[in-house]
C-alpha atoms as a PDB file:
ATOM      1  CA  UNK A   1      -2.668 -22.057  -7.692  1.00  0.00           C
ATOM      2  CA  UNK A   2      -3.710 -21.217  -4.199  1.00  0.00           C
ATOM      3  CA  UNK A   3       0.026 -20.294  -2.739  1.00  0.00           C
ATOM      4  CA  UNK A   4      -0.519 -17.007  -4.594  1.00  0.00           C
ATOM      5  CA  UNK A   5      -3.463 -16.120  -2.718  1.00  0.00           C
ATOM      6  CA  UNK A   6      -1.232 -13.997   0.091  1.00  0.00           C
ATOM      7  CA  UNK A   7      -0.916 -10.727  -2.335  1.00  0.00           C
ATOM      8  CA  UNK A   8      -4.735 -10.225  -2.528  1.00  0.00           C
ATOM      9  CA  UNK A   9      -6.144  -7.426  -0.096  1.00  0.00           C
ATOM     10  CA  UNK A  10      -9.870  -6.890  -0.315  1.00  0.00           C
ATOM     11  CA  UNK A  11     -12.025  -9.737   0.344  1.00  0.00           C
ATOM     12  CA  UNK A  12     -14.223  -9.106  -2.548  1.00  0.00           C
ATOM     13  CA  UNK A  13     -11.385  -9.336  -4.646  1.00  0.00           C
ATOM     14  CA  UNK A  14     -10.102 -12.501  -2.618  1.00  0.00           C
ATOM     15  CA  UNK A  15     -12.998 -14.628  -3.164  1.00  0.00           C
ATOM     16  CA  UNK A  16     -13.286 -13.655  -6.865  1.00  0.00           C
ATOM     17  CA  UNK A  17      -9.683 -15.611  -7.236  1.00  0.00           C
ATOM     18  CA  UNK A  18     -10.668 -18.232  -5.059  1.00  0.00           C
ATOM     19  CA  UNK A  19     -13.969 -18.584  -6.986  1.00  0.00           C
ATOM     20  CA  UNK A  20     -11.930 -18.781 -10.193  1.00  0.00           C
ATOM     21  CA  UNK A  21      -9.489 -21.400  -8.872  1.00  0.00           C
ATOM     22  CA  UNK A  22     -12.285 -23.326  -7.980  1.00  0.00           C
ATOM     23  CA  UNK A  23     -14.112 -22.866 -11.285  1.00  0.00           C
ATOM     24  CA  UNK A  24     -10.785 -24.017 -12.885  1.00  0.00           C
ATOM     25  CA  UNK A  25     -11.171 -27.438 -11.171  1.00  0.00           C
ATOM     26  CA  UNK A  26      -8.679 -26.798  -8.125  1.00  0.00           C
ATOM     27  CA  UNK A  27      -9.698 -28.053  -4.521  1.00  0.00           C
ATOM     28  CA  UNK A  28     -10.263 -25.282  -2.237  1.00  0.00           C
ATOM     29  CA  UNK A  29      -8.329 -27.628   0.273  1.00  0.00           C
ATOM     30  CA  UNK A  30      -5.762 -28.155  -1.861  1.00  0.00           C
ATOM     31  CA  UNK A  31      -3.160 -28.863   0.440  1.00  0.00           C
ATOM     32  CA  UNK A  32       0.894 -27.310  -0.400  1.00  0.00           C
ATOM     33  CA  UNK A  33       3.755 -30.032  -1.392  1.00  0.00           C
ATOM     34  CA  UNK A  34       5.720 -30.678   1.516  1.00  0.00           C
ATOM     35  CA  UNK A  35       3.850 -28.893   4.423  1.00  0.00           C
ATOM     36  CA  UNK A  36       0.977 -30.111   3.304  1.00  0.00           C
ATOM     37  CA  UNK A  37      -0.622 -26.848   4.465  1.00  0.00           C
ATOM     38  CA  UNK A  38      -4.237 -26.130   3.156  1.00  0.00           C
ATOM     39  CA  UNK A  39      -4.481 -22.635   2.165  1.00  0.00           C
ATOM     40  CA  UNK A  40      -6.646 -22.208   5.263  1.00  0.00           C
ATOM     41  CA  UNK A  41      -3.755 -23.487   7.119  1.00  0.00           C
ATOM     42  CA  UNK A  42      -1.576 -21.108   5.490  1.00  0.00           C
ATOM     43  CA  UNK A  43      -3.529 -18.008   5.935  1.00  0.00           C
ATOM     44  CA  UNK A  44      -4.080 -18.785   9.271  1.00  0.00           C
ATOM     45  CA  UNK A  45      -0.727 -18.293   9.934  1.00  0.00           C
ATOM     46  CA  UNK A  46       0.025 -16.052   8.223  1.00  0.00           C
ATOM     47  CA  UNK A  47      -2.262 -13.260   9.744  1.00  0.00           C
ATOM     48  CA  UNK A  48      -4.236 -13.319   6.414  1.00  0.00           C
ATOM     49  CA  UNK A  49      -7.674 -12.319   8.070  1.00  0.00           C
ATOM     50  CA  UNK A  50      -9.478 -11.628   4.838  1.00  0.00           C
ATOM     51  CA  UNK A  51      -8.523 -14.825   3.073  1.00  0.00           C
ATOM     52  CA  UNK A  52      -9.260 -16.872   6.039  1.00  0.00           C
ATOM     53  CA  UNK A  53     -12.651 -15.505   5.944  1.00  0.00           C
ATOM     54  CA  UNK A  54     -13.176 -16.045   2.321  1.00  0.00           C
ATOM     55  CA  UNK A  55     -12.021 -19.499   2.459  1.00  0.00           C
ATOM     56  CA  UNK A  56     -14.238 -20.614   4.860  1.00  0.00           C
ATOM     57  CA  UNK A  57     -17.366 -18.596   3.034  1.00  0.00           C
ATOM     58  CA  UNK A  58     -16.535 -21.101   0.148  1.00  0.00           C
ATOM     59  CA  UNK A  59     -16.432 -24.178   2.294  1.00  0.00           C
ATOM     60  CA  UNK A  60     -12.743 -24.512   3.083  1.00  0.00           C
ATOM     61  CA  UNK A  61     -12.711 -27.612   5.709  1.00  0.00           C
ATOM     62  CA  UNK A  62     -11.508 -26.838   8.922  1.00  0.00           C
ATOM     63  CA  UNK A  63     -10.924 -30.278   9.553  1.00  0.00           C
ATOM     64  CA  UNK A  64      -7.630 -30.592   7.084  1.00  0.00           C
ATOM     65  CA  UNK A  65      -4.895 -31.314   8.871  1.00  0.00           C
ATOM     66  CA  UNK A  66      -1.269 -30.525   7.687  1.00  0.00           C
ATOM     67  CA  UNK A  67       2.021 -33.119   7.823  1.00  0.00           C
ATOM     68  CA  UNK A  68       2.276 -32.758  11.256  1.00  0.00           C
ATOM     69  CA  UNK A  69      -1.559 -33.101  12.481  1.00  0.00           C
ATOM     70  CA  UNK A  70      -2.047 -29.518  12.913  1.00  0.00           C
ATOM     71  CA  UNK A  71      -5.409 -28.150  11.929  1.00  0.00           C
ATOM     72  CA  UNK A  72      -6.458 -24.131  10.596  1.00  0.00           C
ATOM     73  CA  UNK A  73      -7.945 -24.156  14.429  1.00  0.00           C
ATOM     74  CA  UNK A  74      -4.265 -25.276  15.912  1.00  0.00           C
ATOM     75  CA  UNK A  75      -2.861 -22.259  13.568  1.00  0.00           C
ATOM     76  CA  UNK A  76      -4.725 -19.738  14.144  1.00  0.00           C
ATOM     77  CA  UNK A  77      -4.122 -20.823  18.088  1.00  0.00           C
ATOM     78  CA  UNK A  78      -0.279 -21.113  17.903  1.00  0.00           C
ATOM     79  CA  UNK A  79       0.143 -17.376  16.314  1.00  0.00           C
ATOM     80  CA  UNK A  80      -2.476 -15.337  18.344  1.00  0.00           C
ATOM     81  CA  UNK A  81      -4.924 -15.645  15.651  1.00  0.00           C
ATOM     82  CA  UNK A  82      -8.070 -14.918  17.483  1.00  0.00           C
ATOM     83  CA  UNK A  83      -9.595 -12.959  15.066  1.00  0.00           C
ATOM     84  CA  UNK A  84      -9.508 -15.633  12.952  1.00  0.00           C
ATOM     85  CA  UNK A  85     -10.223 -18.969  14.992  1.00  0.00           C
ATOM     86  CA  UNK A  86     -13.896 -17.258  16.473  1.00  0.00           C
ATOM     87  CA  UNK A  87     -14.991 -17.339  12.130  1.00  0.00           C
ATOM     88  CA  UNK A  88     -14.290 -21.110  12.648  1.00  0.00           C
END
């Protein structure tokens, strides 16, 4: 599933998995039980530059809020993501 995506490094190698997941029939938006983070959400805030980038090259949706309202764009904003919020 996409909560493993965190232990991948090179972006090549990122969007290989995320290609995979998809081909397997997951959502790239799939959002987490309980947080409902998207994995966009998620590597926005965790600092995951790469993935971010490789998520959003395969159409991850910006727009996906998690349980609170909070969007990728709020996330990246809240931890000093800059980096990350201008590929939005």
């Amino acid at each position: 599933m996409f909560q493993n995506f965190q232990t991948k490094t090179a972006i090549d190698e990122i969007k290989k998995y995320f290609v995979e997941l998809v081909a397997a029939g997951h959502d790239i938006n799939e959002r987490m039980p309980g947080s409902l983070q998207s994995p966009l959400m998620a590597a926005c805030l965790g600092g995951h530059l790469d993935s971010a980038k490789a998520l959003l090259e395969l159409g991850a949706d910006v727009t996906v809020p998690e349980k609170d309202g909070y969007t990728p764009m709020h996330g990246a904003g809240f931890q000093g993501r800059a980096e990350i919020g201008r590929d939005f």
